[in-house]
Protein backbone atom coordinates (compact mmCIF):
# COMPACT_ATOMS: atom_id res chain seq x y z
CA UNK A 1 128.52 192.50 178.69
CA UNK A 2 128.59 189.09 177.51
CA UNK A 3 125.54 186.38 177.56
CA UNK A 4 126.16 183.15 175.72
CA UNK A 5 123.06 181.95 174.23
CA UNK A 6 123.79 178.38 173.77
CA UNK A 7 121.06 175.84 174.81
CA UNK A 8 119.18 179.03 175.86
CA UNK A 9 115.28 179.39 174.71
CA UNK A 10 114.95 182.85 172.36
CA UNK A 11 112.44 184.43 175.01
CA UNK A 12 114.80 183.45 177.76
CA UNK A 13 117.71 185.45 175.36
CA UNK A 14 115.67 188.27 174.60
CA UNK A 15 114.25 188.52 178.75
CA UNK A 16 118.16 188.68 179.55
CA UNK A 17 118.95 190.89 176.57
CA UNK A 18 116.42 193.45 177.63
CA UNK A 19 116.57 193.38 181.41
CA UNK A 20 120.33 194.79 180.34
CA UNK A 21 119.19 197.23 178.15
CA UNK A 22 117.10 198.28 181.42
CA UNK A 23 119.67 198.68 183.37
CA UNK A 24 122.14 201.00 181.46
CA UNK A 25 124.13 198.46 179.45
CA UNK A 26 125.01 200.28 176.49
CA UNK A 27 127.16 197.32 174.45
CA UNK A 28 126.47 193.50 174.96
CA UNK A 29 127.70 190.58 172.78
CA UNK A 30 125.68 187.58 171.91
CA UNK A 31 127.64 184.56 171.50
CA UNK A 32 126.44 180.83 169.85
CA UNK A 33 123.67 182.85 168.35
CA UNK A 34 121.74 179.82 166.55
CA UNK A 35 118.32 181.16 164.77
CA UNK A 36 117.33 182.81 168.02
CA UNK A 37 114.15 185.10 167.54
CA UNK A 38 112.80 188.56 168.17
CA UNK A 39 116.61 190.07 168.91
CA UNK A 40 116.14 193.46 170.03
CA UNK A 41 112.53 193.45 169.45
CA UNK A 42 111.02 196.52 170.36
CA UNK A 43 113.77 198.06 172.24
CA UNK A 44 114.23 201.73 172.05
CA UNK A 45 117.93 202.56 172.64
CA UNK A 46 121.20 203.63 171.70
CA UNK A 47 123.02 200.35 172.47
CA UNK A 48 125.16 198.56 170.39
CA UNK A 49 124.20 194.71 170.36
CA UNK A 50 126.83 192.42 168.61
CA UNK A 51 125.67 189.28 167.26
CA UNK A 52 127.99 186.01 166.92
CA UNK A 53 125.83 183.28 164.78
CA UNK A 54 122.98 183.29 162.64
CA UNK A 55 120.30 185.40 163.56
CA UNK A 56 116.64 184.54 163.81
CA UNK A 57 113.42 186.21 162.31
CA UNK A 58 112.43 189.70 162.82
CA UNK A 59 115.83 190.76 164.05
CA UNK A 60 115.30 194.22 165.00
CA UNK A 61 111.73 194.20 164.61
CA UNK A 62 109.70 197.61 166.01
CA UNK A 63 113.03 199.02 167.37
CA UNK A 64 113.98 202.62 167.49
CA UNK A 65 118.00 203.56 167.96
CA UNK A 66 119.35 200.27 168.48
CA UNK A 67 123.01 199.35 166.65
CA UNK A 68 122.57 195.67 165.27
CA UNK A 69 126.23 194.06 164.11
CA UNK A 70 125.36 189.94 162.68
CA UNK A 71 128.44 188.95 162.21
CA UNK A 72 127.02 186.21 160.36
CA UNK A 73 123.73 185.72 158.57
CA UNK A 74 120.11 186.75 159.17
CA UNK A 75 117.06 184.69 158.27
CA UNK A 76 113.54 186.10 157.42
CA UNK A 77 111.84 190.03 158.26
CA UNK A 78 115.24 191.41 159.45
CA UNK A 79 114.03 195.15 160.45
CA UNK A 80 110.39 194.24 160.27
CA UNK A 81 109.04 197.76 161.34
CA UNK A 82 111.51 199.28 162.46
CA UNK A 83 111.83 203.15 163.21
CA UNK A 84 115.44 203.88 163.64
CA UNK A 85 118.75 202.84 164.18
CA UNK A 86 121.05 200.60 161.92
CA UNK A 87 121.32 196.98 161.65
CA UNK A 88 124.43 195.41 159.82
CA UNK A 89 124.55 192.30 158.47
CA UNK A 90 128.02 190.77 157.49
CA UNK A 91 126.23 187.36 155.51
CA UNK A 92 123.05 187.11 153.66
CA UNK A 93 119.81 188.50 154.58
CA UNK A 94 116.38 186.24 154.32
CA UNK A 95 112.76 186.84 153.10
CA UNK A 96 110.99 190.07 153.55
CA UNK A 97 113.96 192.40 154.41
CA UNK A 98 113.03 195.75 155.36
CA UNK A 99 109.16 194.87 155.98
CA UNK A 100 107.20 197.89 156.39
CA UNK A 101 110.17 200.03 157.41
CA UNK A 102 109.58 203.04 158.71
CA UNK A 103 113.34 204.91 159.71
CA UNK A 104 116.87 203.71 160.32
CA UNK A 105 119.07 201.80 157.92
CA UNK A 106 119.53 198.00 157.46
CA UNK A 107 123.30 197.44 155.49
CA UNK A 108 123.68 193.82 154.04
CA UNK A 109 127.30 192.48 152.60
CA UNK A 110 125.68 189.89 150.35
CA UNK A 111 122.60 188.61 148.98
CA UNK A 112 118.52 189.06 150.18
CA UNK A 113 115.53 187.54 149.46
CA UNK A 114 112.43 187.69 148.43
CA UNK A 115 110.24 190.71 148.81
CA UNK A 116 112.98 193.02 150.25
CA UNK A 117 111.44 196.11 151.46
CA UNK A 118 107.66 195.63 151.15
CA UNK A 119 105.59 198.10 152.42
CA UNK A 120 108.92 200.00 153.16
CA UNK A 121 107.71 203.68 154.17
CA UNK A 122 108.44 207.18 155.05
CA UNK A 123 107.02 210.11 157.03
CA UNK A 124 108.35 213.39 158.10
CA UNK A 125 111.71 212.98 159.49
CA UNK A 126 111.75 209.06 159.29
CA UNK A 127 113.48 207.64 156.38
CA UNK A 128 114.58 204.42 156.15
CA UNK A 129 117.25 202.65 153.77
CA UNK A 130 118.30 199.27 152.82
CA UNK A 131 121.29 199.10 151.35
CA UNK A 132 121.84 195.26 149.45
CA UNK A 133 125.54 193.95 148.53
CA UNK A 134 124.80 191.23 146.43
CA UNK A 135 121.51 190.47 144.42
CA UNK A 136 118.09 190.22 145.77
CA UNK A 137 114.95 187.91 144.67
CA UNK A 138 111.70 188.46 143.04
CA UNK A 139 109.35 191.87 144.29
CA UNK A 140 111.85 193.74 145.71
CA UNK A 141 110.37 196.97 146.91
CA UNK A 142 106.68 195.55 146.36
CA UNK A 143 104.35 198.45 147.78
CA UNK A 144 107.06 200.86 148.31
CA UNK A 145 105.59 204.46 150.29
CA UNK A 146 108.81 205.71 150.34
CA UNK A 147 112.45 205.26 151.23
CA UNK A 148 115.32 204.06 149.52
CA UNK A 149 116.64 200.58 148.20
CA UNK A 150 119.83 200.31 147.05
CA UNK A 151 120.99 196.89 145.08
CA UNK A 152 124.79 197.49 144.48
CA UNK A 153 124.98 193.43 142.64
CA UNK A 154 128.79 192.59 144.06
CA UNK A 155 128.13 188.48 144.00
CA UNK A 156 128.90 188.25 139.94
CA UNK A 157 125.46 186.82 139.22
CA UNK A 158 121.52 188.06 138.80
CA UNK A 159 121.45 191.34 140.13
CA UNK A 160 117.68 191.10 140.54
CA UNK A 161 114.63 188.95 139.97
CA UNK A 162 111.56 189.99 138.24
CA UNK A 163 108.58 191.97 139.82
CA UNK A 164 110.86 194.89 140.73
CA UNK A 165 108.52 197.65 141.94
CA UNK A 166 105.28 195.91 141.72
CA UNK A 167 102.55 198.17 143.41
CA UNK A 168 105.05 201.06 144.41
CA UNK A 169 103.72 204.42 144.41
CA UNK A 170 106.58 206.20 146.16
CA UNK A 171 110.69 205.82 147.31
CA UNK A 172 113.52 204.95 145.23
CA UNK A 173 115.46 202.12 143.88
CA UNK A 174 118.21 202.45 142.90
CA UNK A 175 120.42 199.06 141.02
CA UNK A 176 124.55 198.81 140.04
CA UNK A 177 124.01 196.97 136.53
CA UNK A 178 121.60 196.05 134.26
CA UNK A 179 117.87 195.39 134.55
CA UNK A 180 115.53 194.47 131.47
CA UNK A 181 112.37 196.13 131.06
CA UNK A 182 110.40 192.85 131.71
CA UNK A 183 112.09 192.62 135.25
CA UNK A 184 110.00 195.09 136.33
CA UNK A 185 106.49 195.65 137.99
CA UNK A 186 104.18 197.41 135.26
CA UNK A 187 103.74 200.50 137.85
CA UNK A 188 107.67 201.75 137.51
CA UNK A 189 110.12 202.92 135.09
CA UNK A 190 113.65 202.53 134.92
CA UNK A 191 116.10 205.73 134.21
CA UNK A 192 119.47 206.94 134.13
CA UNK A 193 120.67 208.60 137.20
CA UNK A 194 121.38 212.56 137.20
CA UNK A 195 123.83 214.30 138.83
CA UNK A 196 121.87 215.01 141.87
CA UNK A 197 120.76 210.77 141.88
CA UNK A 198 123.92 210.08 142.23
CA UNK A 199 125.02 213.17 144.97
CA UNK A 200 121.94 211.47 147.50
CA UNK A 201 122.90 207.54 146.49
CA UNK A 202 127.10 207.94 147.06
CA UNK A 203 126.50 208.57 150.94
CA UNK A 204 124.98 205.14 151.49
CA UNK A 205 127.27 204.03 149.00
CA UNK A 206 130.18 205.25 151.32
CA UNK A 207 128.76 203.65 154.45
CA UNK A 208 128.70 200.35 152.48
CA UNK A 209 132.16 200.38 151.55
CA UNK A 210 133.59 201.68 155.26
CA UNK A 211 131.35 198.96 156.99
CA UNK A 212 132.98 196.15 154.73
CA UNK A 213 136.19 197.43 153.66
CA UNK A 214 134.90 197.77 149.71
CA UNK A 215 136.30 200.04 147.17
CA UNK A 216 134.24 203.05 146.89
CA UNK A 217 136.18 204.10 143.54
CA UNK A 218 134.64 200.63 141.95
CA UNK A 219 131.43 201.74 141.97
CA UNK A 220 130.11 204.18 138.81
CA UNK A 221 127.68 206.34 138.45
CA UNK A 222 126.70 205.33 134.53
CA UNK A 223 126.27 201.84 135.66
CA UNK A 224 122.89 202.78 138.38
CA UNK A 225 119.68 202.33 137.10
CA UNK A 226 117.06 204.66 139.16
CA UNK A 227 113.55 202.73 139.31
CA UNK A 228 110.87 205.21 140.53
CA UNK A 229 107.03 204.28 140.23
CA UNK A 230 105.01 206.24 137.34
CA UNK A 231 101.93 206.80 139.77
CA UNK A 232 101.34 207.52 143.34
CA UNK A 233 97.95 206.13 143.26
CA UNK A 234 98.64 202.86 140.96
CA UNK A 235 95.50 201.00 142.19
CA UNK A 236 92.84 204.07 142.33
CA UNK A 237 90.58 202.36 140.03
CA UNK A 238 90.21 199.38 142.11
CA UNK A 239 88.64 201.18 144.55
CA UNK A 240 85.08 202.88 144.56
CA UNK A 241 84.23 206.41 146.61
């Protein structure tokens, strides 16, 4: 199914978008997408939606199962929420990437933001994962409760900005190059990755590369930094009992 989106109001889109989701369409194309909002908002599904243009905020926001492919780029809260499903990005990714993830996986070719990954969480079974081509800005994985971030730095400049970590108290990060101590948020640590780091991170690593047709064999396992938080309670003596 095709619906061209030109000259079309986002809640007039997303109406259209989810009346066919309602009715059994399992793969629709969005053409002349131009900053259009709330894409696949809420939707539980297993459809693939493929996305011609530059997505709008909160792309994927609160969905569960949905297949996302922006063949362009995204702009701010990309997965905001979300509990499953996958959302590809083939350009850059905005602000706020990964907000309060719960499940799924959200697969960027090139840069992010700010604040990729706040509140990013995990429970049971759910376990989500953002997976970064290029460099990402200051706080990434600010408040982290779990999950994984991956920052594989392919653009040639600043893998990261500073404030890595700052507040998390559980997850992973995991970074292709080099990050200086004062980088990072005084509640993590950086490390060298051991064998079984690098067994869990080459998976994601994998789906990177197949997605967009990257070189698995370029990427090393001495060059990762692992960033994990030194405290699962970082703020306890803020707070009285």
């Amino acid at each position: 199914m095709i619906i061209n989106a030109k000259g079309i109001h986002y809640r007039v889109l997303n109406e259209e978008i989810n009346q066919a989701i309602d009715a059994g369409e399992k793969e629709i194309l969005l053409k002349n997408i131009n900053g259009h909002r709330y894409i696949g908002c809420g939707i539980r599904s297993n459809a693939k939606i493929d996305i011609e243009g530059v997505a709008g905020n909160d792309l994927g926001a609160f969905m569960d199962g949905l297949r996302l492919n922006v063949f362009a780029s995204g702009q701010d809260g990309i997965g905001n929420t979300m509990s499953g499903g996958k959302i590809v990005i083939h350009g850059d990714a905005g602000d706020i990437t990964g907000h309060s993830m719960r499940g799924g996986q959200i697969y960027v070719k090139g840069n992010a933001g700010y604040r990729i990954g706040i509140h990013m969480k995990s429970y049971q079974q759910l376990y989500p994962v953002i997976v970064v081509g290029g460099s990402v800005g200051d706080f990434a994985g600010e408040y982290m409760a779990g999950g994984l971030l991956v920052v594989l730095g392919q653009n040639g400049s600043d893998i990261a900005g500073n404030y890595i970590g700052t507040g998390m108290h559980a997850g992973m990060i995991y970074i292709n190059g080099n990050i200086e101590d004062f980088q990072l948020g005084k509640e993590v640590k950086k490390f060298e990755l051991a064998d079984g780091d690098w067994q869990s991170l080459l998976p994601y690593i994998k789906e990177y590369c197949d997605l967009f047709s990257k070189d698995l064999k370029s990427f090393k396992k001495e060059n990762f930094l692992k960033i994990i938080p030194l405290s699962h309670r970082p703020y306890g003596r803020l707070y009285a009992y």
